[in-house]
PDB file of N, CA and C in Angstrom:
ATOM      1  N   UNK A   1      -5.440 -21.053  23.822  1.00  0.00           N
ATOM      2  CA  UNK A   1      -5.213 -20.545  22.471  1.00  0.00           C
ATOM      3  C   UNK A   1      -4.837 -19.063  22.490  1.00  0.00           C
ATOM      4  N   UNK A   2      -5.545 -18.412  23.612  1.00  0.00           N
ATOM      5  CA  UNK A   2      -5.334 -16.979  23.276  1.00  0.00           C
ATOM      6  C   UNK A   2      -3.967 -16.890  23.964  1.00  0.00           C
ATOM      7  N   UNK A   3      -3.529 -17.431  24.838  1.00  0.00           N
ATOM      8  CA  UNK A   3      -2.087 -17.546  25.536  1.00  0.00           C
ATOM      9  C   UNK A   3      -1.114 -17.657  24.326  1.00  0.00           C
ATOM     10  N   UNK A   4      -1.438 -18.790  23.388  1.00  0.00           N
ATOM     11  CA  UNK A   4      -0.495 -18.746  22.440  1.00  0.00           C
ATOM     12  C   UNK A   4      -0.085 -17.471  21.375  1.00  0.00           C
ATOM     13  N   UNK A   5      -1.658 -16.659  21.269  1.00  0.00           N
ATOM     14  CA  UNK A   5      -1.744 -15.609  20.347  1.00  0.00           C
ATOM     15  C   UNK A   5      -0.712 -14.489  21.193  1.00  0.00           C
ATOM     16  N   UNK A   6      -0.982 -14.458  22.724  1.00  0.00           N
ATOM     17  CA  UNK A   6       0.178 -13.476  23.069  1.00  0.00           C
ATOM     18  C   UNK A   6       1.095 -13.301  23.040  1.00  0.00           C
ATOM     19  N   UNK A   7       1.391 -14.521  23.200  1.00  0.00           N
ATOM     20  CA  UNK A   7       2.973 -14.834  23.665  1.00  0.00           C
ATOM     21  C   UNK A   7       3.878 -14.422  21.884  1.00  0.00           C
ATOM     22  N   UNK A   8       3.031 -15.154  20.886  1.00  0.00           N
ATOM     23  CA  UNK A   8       3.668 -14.404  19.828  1.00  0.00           C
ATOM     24  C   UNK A   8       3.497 -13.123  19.340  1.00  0.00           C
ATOM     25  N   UNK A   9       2.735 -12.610  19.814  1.00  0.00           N
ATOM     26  CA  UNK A   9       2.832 -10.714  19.772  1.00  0.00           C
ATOM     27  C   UNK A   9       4.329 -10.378  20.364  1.00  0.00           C
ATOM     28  N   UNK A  10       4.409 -10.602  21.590  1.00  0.00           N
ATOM     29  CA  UNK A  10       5.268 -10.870  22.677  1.00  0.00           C
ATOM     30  C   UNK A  10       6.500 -10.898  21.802  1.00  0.00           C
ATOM     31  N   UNK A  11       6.757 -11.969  21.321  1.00  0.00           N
ATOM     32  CA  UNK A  11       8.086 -12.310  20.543  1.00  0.00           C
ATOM     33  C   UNK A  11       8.059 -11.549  19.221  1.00  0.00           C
ATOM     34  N   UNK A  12       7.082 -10.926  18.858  1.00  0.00           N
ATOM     35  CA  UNK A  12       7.243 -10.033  17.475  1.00  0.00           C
ATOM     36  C   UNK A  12       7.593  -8.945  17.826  1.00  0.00           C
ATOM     37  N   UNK A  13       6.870  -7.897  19.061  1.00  0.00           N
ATOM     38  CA  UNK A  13       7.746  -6.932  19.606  1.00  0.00           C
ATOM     39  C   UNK A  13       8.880  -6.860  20.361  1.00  0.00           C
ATOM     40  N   UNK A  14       9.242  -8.099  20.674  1.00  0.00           N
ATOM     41  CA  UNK A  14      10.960  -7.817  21.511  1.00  0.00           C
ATOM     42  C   UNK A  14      11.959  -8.293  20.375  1.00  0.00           C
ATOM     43  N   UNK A  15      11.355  -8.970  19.381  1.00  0.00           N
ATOM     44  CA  UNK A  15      12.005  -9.119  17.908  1.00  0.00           C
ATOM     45  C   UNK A  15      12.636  -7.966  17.475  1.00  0.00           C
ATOM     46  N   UNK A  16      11.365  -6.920  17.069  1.00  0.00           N
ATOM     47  CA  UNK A  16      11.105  -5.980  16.848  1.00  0.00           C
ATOM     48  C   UNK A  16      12.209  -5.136  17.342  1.00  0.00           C
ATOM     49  N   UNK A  17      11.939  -5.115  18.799  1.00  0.00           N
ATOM     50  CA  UNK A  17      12.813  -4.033  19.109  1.00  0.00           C
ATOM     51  C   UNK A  17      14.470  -4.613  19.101  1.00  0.00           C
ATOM     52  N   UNK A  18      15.102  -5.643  19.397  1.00  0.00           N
ATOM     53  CA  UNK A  18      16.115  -6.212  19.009  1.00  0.00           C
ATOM     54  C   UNK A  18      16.471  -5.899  17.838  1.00  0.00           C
ATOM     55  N   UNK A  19      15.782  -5.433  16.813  1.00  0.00           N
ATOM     56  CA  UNK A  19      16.402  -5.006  15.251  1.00  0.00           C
ATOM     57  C   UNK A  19      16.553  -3.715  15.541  1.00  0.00           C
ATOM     58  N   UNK A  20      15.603  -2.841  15.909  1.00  0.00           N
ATOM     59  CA  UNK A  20      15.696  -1.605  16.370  1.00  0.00           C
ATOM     60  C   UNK A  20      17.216  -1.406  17.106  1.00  0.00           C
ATOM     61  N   UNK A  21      17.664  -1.891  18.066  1.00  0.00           N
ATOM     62  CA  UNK A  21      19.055  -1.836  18.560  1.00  0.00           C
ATOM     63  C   UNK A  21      20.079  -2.123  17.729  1.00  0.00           C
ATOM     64  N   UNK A  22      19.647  -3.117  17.038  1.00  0.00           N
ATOM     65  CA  UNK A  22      21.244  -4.133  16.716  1.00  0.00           C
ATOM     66  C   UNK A  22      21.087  -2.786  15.294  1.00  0.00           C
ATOM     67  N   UNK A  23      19.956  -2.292  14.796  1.00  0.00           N
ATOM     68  CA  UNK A  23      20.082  -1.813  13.247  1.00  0.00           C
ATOM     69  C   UNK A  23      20.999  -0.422  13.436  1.00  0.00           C
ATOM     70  N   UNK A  24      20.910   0.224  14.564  1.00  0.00           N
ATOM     71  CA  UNK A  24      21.179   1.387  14.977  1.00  0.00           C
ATOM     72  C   UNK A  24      23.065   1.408  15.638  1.00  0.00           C
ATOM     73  N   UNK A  25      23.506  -0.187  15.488  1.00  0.00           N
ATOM     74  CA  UNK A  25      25.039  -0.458  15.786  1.00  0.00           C
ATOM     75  C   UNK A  25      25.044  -1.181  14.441  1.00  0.00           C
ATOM     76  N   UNK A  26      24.417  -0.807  13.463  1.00  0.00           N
ATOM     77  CA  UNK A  26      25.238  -0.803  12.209  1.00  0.00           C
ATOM     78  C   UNK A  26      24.843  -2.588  11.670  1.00  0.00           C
ATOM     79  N   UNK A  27      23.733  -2.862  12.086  1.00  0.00           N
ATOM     80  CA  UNK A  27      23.698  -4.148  11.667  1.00  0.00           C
ATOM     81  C   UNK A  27      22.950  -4.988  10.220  1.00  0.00           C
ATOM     82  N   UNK A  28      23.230  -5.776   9.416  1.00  0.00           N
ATOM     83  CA  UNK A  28      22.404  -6.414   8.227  1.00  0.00           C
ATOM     84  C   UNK A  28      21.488  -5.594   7.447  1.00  0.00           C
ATOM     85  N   UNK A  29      21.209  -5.693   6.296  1.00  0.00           N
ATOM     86  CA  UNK A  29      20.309  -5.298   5.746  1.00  0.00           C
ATOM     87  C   UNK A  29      18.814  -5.458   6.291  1.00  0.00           C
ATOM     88  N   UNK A  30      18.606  -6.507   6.331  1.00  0.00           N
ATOM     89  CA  UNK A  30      17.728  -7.441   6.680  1.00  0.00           C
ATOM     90  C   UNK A  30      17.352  -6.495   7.949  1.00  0.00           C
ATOM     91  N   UNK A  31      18.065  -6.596   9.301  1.00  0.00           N
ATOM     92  CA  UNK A  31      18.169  -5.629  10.201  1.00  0.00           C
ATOM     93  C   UNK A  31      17.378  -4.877   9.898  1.00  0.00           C
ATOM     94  N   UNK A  32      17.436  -3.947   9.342  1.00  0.00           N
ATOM     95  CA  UNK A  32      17.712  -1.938   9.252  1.00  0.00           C
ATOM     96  C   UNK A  32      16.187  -1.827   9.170  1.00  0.00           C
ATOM     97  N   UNK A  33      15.499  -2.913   7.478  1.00  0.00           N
ATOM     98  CA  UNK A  33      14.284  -3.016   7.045  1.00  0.00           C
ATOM     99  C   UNK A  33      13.503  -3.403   8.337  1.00  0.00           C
ATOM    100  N   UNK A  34      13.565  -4.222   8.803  1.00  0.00           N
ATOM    101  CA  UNK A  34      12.828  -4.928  10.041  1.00  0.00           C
ATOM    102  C   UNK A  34      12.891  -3.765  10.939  1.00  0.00           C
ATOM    103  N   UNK A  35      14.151  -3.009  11.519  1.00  0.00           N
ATOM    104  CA  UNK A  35      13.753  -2.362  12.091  1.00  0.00           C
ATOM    105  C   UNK A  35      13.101  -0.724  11.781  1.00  0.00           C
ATOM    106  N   UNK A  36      12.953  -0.505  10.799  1.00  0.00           N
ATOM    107  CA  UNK A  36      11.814   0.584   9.641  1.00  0.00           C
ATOM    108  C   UNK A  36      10.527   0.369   9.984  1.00  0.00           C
ATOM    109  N   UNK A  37      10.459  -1.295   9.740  1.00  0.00           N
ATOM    110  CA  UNK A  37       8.955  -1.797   9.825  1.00  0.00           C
ATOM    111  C   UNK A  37       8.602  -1.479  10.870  1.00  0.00           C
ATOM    112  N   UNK A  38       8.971  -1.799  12.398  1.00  0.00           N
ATOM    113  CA  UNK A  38       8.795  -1.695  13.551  1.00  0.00           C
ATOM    114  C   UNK A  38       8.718  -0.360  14.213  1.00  0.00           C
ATOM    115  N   UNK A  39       9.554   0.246  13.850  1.00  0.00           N
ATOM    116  CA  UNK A  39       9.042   2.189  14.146  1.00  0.00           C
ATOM    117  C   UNK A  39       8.274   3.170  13.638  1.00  0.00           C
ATOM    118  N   UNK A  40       7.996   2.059  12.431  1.00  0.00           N
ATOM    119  CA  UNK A  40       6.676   2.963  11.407  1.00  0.00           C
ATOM    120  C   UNK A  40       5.221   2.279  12.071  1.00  0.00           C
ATOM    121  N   UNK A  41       5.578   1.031  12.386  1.00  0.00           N
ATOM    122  CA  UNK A  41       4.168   0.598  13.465  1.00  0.00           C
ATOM    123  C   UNK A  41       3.789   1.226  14.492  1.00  0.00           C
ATOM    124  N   UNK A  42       4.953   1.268  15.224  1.00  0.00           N
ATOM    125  CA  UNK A  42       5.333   2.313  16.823  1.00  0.00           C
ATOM    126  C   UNK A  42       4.468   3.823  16.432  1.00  0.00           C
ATOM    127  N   UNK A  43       4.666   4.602  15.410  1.00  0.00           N
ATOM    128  CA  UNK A  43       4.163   5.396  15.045  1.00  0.00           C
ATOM    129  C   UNK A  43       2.928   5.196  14.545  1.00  0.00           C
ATOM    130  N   UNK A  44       2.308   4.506  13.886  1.00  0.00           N
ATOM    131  CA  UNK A  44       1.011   4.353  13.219  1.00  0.00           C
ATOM    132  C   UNK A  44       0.041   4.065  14.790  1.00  0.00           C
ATOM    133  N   UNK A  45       0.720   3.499  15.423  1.00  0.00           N
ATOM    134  CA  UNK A  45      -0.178   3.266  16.849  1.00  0.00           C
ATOM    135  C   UNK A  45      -0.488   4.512  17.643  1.00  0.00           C
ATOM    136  N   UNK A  46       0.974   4.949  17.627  1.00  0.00           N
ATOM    137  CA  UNK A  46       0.905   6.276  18.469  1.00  0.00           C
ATOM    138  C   UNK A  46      -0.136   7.063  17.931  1.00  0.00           C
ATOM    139  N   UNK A  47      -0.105   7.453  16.456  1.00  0.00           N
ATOM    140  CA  UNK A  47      -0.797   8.111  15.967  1.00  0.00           C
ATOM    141  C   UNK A  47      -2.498   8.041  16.326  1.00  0.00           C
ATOM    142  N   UNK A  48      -2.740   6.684  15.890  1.00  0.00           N
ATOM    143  CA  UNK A  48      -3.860   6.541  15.903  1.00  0.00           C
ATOM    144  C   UNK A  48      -4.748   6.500  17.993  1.00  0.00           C
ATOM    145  N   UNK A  49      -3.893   6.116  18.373  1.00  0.00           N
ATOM    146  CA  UNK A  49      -3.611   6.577  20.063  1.00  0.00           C
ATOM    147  C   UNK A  49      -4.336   8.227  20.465  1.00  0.00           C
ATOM    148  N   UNK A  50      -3.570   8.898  19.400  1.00  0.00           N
ATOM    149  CA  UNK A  50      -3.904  10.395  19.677  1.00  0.00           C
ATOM    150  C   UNK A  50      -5.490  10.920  19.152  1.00  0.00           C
ATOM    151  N   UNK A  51      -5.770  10.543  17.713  1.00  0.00           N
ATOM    152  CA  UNK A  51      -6.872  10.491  16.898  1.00  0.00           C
ATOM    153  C   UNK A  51      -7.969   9.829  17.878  1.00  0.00           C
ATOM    154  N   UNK A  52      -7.634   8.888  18.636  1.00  0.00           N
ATOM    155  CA  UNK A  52      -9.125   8.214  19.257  1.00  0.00           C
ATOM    156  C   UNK A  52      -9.199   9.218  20.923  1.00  0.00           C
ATOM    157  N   UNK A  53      -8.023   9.267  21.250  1.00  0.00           N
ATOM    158  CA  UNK A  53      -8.394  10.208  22.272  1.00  0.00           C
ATOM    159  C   UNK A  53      -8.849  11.600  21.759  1.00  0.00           C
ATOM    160  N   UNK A  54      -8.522  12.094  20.809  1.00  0.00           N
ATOM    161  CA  UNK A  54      -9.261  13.657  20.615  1.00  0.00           C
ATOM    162  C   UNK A  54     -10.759  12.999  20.510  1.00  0.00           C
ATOM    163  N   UNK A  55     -11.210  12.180  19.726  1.00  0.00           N
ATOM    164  CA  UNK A  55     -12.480  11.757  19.547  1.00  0.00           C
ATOM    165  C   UNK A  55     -12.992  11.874  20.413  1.00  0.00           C
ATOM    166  N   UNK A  56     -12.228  11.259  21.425  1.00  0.00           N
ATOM    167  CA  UNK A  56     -13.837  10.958  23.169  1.00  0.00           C
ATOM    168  C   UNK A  56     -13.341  12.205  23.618  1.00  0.00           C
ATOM    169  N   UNK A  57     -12.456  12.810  23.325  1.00  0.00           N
ATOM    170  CA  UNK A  57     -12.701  14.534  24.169  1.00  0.00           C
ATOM    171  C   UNK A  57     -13.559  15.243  23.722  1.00  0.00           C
ATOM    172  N   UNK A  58     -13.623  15.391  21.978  1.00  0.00           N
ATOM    173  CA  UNK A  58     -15.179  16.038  21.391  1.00  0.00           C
ATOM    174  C   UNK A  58     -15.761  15.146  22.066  1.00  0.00           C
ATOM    175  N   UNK A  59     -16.508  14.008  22.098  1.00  0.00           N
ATOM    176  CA  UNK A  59     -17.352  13.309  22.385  1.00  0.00           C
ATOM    177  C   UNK A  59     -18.375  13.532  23.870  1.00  0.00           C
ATOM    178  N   UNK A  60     -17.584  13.684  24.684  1.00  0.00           N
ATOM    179  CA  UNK A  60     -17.549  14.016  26.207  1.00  0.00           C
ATOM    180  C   UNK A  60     -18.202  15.485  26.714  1.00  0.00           C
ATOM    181  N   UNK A  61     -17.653  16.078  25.299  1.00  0.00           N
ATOM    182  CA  UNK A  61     -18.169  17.524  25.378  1.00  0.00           C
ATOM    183  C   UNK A  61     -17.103  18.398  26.962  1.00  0.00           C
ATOM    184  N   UNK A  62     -16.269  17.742  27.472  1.00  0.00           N
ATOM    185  CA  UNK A  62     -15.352  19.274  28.037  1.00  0.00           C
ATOM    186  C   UNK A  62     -14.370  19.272  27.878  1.00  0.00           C
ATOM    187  N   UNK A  63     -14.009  19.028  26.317  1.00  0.00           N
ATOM    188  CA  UNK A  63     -12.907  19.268  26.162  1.00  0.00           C
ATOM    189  C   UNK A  63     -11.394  18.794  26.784  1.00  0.00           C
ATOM    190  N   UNK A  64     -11.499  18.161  27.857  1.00  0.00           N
ATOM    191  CA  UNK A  64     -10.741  17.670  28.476  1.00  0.00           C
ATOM    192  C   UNK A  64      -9.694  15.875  27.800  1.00  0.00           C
TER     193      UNK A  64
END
């Protein structure tokens, strides 16, 4: 079951990034939105990526 749960992550991000390409050579409406959705995720991850690592650096206490 959990094989199945990956594999469609899997196909939502190479989806994903396939709109990201094709939107950026000028492609569909449909396109452009999909690929919006997908770089505003890319970012919300990153973001939150950065926020949990400052955490365990206070946390840790050296700053590092």
């Amino acid at each position: 079951m959990s094989v199945l749960l990956l594999l469609g992550v899997l196909a939502l991000v190479v989806g994903g990034c396939v709109c990201v390409v094709w939107a950026d050579r000028g492609g569909p409406r449909w396109v452009r939105v999909v690929a919006t959705l997908t770089l505003a995720a890319g970012e919300l991850l990153r973001q939150s990526e950065k926020s949990r690592r400052r955490s365990l650096s206070r946390s840790n206490g050296n700053g590092d």
